[in-house]
PDB file of N, CA and C in Angstrom:
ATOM      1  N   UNK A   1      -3.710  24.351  -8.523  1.00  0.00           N
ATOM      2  CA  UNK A   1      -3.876  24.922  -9.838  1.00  0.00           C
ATOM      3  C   UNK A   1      -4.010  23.818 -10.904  1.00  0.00           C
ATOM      4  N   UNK A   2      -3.241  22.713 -10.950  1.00  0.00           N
ATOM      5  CA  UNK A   2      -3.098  21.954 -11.760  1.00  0.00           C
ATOM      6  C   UNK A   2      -4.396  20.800 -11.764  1.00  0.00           C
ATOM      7  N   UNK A   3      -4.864  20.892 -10.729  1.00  0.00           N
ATOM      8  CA  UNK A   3      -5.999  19.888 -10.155  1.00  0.00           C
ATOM      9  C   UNK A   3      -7.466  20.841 -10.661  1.00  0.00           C
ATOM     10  N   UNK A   4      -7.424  22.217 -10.630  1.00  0.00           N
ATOM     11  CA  UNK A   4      -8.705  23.001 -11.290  1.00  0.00           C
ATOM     12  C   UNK A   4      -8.682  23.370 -12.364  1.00  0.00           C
ATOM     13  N   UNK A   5      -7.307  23.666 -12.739  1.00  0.00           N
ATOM     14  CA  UNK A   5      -7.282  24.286 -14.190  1.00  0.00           C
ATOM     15  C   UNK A   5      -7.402  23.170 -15.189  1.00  0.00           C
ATOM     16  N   UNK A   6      -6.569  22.512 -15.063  1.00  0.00           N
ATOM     17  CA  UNK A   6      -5.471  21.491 -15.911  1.00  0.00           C
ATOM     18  C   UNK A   6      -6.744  20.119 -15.800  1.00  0.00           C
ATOM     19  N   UNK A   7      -7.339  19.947 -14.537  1.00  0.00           N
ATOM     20  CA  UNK A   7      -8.140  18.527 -14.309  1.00  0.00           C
ATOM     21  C   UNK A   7      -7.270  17.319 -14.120  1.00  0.00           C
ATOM     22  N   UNK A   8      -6.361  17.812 -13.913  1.00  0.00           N
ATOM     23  CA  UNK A   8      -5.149  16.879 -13.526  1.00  0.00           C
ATOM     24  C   UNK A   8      -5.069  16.118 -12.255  1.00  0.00           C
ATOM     25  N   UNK A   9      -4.623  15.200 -11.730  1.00  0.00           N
ATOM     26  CA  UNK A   9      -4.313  14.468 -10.211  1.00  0.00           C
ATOM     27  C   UNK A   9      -2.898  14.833 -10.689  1.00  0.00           C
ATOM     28  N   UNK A  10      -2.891  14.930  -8.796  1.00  0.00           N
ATOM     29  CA  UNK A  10      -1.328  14.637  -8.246  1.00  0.00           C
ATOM     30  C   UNK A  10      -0.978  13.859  -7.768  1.00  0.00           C
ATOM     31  N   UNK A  11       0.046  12.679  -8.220  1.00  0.00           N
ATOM     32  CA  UNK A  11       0.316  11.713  -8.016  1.00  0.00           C
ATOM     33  C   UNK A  11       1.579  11.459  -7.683  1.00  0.00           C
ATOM     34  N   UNK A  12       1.881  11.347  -6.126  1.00  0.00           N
ATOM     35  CA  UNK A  12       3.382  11.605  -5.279  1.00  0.00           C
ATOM     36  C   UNK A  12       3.708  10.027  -5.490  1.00  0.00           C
ATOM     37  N   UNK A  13       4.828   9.412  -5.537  1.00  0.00           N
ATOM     38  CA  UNK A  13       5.216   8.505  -5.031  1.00  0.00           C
ATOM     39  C   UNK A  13       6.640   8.228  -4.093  1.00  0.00           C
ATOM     40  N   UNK A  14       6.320   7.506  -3.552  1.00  0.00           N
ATOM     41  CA  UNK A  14       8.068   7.465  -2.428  1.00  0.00           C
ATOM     42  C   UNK A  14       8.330   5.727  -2.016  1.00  0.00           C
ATOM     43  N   UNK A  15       9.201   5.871  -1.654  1.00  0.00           N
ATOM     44  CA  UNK A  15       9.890   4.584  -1.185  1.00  0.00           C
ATOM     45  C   UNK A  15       9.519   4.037   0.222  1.00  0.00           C
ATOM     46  N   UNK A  16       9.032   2.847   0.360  1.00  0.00           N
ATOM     47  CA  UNK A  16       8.301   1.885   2.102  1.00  0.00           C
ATOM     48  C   UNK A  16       9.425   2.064   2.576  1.00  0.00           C
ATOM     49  N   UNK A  17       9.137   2.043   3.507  1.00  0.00           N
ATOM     50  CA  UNK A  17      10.242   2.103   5.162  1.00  0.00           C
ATOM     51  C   UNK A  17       9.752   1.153   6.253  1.00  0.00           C
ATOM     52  N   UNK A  18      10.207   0.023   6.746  1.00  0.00           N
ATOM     53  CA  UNK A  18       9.538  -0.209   7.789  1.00  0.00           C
ATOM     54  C   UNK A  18       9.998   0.525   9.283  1.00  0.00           C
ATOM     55  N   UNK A  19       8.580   0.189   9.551  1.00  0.00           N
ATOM     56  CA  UNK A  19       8.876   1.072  11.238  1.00  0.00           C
ATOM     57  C   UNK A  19       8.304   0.586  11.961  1.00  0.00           C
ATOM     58  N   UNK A  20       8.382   1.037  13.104  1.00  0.00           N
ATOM     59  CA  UNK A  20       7.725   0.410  14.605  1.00  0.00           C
ATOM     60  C   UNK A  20       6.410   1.077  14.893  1.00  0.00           C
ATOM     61  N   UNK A  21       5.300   0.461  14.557  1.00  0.00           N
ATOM     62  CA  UNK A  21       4.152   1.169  14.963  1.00  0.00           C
ATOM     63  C   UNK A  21       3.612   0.562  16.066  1.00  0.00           C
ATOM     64  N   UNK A  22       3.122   1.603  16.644  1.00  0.00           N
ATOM     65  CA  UNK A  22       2.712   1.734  18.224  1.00  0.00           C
ATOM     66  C   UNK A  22       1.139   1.929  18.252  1.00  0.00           C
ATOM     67  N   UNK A  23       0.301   1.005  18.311  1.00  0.00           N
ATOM     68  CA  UNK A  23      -0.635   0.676  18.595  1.00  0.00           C
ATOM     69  C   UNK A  23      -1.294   1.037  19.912  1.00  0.00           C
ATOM     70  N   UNK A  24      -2.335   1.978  20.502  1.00  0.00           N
ATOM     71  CA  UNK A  24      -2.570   1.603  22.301  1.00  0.00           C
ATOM     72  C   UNK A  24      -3.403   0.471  22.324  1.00  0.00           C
ATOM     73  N   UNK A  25      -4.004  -0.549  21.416  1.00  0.00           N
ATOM     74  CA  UNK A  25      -4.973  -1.213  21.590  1.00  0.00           C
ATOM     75  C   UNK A  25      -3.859  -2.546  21.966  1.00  0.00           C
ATOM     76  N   UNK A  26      -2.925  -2.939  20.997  1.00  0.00           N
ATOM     77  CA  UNK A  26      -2.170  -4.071  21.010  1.00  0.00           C
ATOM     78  C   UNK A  26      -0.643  -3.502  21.065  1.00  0.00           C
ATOM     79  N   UNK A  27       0.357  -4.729  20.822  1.00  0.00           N
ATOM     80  CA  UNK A  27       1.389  -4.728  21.159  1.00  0.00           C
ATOM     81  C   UNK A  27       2.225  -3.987  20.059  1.00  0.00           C
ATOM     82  N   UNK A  28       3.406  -3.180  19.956  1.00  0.00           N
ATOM     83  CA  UNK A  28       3.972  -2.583  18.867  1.00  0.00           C
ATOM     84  C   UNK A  28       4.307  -3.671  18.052  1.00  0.00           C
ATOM     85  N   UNK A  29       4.245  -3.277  16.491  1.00  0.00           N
ATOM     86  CA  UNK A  29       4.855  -3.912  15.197  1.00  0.00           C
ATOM     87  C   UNK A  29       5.138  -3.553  14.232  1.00  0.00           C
ATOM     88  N   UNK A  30       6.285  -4.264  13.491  1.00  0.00           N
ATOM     89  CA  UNK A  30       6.234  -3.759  12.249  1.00  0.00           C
ATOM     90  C   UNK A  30       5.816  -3.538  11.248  1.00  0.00           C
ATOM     91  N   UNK A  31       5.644  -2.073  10.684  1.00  0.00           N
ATOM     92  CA  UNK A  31       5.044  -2.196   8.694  1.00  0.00           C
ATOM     93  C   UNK A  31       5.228  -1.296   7.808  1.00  0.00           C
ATOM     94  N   UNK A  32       5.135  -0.971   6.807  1.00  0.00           N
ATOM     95  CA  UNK A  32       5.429  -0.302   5.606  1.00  0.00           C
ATOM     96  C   UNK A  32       4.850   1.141   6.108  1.00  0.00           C
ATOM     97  N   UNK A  33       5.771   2.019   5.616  1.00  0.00           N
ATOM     98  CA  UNK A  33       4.702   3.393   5.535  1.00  0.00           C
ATOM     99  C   UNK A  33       5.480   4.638   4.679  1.00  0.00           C
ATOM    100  N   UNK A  34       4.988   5.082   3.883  1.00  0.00           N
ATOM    101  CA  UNK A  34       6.060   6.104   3.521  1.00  0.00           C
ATOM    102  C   UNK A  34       7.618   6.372   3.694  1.00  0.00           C
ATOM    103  N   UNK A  35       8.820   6.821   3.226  1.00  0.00           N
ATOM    104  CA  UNK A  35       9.817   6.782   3.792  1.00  0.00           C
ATOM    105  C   UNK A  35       9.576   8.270   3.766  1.00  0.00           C
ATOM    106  N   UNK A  36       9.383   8.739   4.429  1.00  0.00           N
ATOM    107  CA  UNK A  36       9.342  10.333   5.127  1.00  0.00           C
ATOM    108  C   UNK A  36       9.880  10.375   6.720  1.00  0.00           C
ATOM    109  N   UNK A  37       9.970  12.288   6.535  1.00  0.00           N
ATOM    110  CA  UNK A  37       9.993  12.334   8.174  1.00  0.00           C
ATOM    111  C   UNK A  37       8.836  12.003   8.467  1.00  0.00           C
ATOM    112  N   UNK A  38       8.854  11.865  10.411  1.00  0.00           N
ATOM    113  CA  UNK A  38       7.554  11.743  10.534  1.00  0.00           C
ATOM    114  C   UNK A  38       6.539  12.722  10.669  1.00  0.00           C
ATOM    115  N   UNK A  39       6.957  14.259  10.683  1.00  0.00           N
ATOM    116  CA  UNK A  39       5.699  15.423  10.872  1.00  0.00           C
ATOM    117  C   UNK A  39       5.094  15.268   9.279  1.00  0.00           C
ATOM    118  N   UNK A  40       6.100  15.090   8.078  1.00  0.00           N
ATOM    119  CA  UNK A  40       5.837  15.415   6.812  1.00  0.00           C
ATOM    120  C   UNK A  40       5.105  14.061   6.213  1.00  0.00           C
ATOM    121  N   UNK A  41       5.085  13.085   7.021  1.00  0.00           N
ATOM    122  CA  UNK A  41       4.444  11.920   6.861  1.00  0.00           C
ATOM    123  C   UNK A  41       2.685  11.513   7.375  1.00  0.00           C
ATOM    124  N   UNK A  42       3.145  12.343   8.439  1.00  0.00           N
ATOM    125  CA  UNK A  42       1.532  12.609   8.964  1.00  0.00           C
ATOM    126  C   UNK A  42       0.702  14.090   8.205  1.00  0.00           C
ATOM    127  N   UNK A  43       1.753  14.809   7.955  1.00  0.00           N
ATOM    128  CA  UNK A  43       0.608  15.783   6.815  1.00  0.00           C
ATOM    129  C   UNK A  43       0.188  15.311   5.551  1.00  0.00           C
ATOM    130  N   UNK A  44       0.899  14.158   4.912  1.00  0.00           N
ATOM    131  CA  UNK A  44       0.796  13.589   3.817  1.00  0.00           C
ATOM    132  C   UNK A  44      -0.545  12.390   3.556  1.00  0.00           C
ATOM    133  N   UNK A  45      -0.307  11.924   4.916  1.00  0.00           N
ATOM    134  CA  UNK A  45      -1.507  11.046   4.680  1.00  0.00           C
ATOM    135  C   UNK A  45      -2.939  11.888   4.961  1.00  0.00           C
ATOM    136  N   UNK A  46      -2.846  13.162   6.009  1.00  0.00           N
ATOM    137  CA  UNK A  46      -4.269  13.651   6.010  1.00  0.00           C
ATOM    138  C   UNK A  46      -4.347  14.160   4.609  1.00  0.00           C
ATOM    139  N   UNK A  47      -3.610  15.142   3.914  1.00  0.00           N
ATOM    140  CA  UNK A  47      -3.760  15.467   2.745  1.00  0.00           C
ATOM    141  C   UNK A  47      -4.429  14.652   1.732  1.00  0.00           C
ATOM    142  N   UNK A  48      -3.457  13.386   1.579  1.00  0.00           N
ATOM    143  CA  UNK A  48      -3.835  13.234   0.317  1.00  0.00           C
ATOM    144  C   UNK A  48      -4.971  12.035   0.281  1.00  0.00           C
ATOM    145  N   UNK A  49      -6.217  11.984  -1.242  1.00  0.00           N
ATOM    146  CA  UNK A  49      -7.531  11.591  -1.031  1.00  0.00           C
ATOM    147  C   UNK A  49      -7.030  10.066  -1.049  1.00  0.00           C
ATOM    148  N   UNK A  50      -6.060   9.846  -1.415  1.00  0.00           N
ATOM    149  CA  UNK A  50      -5.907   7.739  -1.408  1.00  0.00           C
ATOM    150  C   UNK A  50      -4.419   8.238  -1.341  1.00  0.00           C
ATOM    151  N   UNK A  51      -3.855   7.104  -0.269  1.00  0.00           N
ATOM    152  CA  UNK A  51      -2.886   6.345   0.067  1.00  0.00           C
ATOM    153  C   UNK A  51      -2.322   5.068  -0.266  1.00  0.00           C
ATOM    154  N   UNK A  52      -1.857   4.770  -1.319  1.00  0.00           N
ATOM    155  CA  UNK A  52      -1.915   3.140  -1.580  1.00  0.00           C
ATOM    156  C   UNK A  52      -0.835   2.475  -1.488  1.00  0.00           C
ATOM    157  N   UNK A  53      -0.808   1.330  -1.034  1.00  0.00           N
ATOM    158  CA  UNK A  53       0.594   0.433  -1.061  1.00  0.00           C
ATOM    159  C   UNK A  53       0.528  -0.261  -1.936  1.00  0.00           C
ATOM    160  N   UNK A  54       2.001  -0.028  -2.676  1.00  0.00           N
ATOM    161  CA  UNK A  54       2.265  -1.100  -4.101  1.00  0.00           C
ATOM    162  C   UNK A  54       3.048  -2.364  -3.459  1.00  0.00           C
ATOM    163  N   UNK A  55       2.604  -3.622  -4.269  1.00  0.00           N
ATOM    164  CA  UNK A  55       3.629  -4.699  -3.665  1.00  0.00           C
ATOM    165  C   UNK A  55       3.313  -5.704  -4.873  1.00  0.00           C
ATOM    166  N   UNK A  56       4.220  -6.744  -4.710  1.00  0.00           N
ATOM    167  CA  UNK A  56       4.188  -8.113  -5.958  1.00  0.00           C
ATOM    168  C   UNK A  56       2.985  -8.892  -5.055  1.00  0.00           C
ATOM    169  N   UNK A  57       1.789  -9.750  -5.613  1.00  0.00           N
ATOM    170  CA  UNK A  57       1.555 -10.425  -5.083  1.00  0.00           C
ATOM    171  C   UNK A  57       2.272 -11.755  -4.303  1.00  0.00           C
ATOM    172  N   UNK A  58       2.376 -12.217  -3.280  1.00  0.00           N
ATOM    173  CA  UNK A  58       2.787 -13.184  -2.571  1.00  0.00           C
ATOM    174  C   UNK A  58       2.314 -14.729  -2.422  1.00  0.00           C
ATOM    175  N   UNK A  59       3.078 -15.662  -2.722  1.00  0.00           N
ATOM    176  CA  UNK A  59       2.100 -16.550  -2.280  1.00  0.00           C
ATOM    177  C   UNK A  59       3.135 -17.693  -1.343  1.00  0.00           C
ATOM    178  N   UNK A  60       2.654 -18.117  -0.301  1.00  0.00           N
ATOM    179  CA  UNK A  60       3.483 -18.586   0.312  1.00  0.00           C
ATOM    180  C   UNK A  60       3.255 -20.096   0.509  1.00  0.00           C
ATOM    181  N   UNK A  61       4.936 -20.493   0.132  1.00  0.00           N
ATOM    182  CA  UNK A  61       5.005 -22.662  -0.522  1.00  0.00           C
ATOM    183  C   UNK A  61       5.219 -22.826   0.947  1.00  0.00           C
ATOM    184  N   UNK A  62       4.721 -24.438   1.209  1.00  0.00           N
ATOM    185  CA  UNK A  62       5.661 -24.874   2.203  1.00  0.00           C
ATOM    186  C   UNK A  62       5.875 -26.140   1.258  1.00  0.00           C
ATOM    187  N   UNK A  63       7.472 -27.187   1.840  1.00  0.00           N
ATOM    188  CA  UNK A  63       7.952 -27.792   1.062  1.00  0.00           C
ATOM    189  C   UNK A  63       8.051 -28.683   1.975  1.00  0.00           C
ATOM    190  N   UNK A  64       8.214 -30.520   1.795  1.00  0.00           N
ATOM    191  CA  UNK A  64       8.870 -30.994   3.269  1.00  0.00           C
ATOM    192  C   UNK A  64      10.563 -31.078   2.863  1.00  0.00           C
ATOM    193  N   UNK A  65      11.062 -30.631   3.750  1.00  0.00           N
ATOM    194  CA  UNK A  65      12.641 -30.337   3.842  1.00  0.00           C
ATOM    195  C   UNK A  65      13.303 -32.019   4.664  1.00  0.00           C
ATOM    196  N   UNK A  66      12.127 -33.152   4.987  1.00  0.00           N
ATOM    197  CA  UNK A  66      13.025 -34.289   5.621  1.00  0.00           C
ATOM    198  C   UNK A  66      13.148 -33.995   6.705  1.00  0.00           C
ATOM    199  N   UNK A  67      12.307 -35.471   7.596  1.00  0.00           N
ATOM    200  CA  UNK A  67      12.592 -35.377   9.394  1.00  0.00           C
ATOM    201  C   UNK A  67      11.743 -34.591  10.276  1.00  0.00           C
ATOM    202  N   UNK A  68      10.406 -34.402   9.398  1.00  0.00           N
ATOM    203  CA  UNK A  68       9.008 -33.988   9.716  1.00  0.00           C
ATOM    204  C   UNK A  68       9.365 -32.361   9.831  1.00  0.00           C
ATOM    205  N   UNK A  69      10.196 -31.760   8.636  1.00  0.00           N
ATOM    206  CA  UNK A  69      10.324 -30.485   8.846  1.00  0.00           C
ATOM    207  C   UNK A  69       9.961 -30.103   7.708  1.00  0.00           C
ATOM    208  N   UNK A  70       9.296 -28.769   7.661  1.00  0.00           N
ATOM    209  CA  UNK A  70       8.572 -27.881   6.432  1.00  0.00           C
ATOM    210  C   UNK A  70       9.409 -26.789   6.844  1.00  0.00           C
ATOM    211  N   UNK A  71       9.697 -26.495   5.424  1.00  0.00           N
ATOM    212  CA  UNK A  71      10.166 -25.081   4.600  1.00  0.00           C
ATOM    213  C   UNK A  71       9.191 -24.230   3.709  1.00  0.00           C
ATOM    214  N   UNK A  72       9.215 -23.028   4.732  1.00  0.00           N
ATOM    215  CA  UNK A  72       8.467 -21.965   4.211  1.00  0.00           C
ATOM    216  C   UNK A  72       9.384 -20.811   3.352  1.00  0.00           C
ATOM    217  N   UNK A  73       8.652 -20.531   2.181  1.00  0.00           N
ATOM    218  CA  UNK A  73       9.095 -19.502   1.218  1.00  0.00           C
ATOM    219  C   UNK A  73       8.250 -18.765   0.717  1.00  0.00           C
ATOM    220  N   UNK A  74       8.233 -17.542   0.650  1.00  0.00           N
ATOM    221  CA  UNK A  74       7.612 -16.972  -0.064  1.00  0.00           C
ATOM    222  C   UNK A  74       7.997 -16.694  -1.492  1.00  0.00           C
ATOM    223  N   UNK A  75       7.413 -16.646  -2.640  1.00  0.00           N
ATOM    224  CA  UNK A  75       7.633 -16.957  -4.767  1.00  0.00           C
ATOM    225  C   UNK A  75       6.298 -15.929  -5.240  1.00  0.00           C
ATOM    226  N   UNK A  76       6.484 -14.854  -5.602  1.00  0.00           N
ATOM    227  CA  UNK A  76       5.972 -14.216  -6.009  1.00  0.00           C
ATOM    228  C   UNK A  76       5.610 -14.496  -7.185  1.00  0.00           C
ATOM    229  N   UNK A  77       4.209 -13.959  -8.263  1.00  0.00           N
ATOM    230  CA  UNK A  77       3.598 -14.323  -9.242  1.00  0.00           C
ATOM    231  C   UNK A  77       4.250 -13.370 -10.572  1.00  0.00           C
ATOM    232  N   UNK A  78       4.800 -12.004 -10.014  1.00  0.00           N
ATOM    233  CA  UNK A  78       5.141 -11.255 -10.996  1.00  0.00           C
ATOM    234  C   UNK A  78       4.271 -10.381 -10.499  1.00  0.00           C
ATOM    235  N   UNK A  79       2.927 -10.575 -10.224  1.00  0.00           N
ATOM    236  CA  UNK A  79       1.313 -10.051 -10.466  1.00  0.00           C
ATOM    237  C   UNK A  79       2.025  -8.641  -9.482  1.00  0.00           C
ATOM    238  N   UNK A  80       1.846  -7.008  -9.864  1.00  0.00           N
ATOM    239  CA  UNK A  80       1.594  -6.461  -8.653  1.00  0.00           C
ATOM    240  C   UNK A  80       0.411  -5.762  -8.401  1.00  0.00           C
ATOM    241  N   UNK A  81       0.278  -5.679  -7.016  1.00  0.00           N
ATOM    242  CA  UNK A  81      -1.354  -5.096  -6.752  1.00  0.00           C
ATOM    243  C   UNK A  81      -0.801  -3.654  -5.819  1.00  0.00           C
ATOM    244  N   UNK A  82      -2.347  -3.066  -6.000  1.00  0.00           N
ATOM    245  CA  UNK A  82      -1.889  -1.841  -5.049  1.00  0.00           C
ATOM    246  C   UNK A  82      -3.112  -2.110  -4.032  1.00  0.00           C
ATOM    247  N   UNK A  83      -2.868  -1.832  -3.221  1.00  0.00           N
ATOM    248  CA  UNK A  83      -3.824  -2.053  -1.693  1.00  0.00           C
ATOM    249  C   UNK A  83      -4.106  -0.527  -1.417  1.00  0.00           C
ATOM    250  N   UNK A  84      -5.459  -0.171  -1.309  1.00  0.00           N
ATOM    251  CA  UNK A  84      -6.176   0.988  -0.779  1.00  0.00           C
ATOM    252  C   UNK A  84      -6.758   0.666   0.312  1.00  0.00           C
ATOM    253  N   UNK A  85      -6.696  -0.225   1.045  1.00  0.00           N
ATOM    254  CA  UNK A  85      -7.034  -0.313   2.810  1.00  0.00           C
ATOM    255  C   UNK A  85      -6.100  -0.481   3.664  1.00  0.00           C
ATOM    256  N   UNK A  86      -6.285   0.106   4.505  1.00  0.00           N
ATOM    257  CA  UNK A  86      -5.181  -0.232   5.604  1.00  0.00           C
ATOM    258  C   UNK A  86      -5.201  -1.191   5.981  1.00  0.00           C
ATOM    259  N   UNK A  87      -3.996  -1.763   6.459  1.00  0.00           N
ATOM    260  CA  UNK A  87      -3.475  -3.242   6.945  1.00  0.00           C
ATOM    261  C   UNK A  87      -2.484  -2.954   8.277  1.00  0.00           C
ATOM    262  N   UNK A  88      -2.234  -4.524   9.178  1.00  0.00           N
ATOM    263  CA  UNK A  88      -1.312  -4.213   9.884  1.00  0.00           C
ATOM    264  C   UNK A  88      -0.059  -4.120   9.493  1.00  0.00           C
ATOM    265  N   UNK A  89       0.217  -4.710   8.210  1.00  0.00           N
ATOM    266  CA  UNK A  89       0.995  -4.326   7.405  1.00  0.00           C
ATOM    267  C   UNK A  89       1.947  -3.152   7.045  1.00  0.00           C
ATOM    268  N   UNK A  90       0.930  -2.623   6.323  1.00  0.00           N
ATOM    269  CA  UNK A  90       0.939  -1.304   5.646  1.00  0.00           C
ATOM    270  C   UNK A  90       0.223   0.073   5.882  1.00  0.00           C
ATOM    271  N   UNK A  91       0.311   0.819   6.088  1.00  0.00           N
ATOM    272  CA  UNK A  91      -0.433   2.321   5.980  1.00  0.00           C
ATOM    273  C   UNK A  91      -1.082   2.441   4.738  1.00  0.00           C
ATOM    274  N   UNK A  92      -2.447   2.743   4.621  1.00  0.00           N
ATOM    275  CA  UNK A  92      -3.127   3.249   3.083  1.00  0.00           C
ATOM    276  C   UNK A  92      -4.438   3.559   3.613  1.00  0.00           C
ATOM    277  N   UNK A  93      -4.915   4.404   2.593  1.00  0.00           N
ATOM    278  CA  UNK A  93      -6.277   4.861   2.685  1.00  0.00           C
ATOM    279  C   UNK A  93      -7.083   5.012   1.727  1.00  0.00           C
ATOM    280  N   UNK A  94      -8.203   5.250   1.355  1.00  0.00           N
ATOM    281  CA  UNK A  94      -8.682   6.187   0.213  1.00  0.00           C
ATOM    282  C   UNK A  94      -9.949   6.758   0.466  1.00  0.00           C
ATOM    283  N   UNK A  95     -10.273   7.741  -0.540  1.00  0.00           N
ATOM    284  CA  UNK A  95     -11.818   8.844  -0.142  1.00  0.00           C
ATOM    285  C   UNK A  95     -12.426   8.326  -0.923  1.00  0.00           C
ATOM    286  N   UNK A  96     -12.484   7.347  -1.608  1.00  0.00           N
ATOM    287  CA  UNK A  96     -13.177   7.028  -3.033  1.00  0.00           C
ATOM    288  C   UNK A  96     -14.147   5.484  -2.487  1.00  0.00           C
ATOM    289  N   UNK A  97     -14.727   4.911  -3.458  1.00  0.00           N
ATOM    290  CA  UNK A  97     -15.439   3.630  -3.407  1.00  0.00           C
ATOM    291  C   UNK A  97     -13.967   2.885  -3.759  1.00  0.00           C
ATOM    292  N   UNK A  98     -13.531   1.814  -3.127  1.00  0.00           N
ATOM    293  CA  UNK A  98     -12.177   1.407  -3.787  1.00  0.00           C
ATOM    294  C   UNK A  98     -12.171   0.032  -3.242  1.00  0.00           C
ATOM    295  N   UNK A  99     -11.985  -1.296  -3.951  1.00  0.00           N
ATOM    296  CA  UNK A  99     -11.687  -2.522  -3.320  1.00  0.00           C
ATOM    297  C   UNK A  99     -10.463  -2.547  -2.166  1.00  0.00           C
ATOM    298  N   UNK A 100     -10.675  -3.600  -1.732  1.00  0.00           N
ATOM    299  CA  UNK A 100      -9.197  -3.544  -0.882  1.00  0.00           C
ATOM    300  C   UNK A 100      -8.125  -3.316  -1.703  1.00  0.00           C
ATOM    301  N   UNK A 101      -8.037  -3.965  -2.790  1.00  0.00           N
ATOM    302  CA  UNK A 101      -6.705  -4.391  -3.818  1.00  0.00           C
ATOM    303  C   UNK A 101      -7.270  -4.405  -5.218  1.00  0.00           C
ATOM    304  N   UNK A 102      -6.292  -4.304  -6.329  1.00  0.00           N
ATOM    305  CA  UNK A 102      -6.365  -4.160  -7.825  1.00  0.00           C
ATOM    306  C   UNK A 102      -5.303  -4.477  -8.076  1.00  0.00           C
ATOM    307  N   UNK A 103      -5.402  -5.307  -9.430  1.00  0.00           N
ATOM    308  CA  UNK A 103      -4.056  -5.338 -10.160  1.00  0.00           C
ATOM    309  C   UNK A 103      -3.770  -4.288 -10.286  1.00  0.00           C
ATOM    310  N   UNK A 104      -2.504  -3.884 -10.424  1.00  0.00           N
ATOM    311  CA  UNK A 104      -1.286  -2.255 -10.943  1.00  0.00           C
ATOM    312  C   UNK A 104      -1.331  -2.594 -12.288  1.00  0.00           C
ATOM    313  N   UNK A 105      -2.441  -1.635 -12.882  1.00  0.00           N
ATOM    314  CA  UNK A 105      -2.749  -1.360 -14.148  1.00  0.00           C
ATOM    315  C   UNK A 105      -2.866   0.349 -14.239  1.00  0.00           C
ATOM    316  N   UNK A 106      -2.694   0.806 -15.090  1.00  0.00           N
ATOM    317  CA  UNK A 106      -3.244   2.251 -15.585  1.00  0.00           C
ATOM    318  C   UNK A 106      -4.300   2.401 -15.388  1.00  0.00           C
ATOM    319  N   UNK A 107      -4.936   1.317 -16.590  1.00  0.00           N
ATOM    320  CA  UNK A 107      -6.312   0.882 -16.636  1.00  0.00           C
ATOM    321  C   UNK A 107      -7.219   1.014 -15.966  1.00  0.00           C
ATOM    322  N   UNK A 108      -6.991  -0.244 -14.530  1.00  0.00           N
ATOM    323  CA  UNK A 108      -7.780   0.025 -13.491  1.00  0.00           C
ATOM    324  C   UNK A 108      -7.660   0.894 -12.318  1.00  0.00           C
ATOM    325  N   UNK A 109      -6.607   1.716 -12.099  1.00  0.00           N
ATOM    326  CA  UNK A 109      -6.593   3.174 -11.556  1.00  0.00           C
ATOM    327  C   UNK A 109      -7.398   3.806 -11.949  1.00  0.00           C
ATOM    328  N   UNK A 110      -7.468   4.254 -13.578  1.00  0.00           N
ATOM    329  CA  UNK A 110      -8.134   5.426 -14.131  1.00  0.00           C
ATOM    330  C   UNK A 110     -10.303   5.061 -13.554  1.00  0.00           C
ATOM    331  N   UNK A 111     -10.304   3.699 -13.879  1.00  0.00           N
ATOM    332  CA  UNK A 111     -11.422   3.896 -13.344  1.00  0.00           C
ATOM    333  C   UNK A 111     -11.598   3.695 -12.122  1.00  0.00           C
ATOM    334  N   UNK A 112     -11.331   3.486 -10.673  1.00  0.00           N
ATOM    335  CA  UNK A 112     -11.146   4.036  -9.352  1.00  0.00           C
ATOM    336  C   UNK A 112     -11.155   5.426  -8.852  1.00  0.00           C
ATOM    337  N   UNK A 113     -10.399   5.959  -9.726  1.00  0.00           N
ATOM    338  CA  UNK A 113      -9.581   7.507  -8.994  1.00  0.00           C
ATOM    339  C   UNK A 113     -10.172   8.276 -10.438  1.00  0.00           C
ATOM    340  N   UNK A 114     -11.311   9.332  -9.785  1.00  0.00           N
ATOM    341  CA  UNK A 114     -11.919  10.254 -10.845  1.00  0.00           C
ATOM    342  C   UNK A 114     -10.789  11.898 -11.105  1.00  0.00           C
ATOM    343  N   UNK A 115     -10.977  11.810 -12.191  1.00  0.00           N
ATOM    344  CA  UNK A 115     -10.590  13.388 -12.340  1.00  0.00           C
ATOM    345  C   UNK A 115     -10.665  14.329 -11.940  1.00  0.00           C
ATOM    346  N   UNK A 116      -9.810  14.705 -11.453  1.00  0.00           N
ATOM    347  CA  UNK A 116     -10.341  16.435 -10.414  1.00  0.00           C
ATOM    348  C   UNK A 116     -11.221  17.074 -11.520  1.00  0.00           C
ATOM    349  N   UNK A 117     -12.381  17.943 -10.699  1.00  0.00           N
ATOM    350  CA  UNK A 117     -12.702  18.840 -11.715  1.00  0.00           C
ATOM    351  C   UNK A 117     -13.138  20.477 -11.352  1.00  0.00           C
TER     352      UNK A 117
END
């Protein structure tokens, strides 16, 4: 109703969970996906037209720590992006023309994701 009448999107959000995904091509691993059950997790992603994962951008230092040893850290920019492709990572999707990633702006959502009409 709100999507024909109104011209409105519905816009769910929930909390990452990691889990064990089971691959038949390769070996199981871990990654982000909804924190849902899992029947209500798999109706959610056929449902809805984009799936996106929010995260800080990453960038990862190495340092020498002394005695031919490097220290790895990851120091985030602040920057966050939302990812509309799936990764081994993460779960995401979308029905739209959509880059892999965008800065998390209003801004550049509104022009990605059209108005129901």
């Amino acid at each position: 109703m709100l999507r024909v009448k109104r011209r409105m999107n519905v816009v769910l959000i929930a909390h990452a969970a990691v889990v064990k995904f089971e691959d038949p091509r390769t070996e199981p691993y871990d990654r982000f996906q909804p924190k849902l059950p899992n029947r209500c997790n798999a109706l959610l992603q056929e449902w809805a037209d984009v799936l996106a994962f929010a995260a800080f951008k990453v960038i990862i230092r190495k340092s020498d720590s002394g005695f031919n040893n490097q220290k790895t850290r990851g120091v985030t920019t602040g920057e966050r992006l939302l990812h509309f492709v799936e990764n081994p990572a993460f779960a995401a999707k979308n029905r739209y023309t959509c880059p892999d990633d965008i800065e998390m702006t209003i801004e550049n959502i509104e022009k990605l994701i059209p108005i129901s009409k």
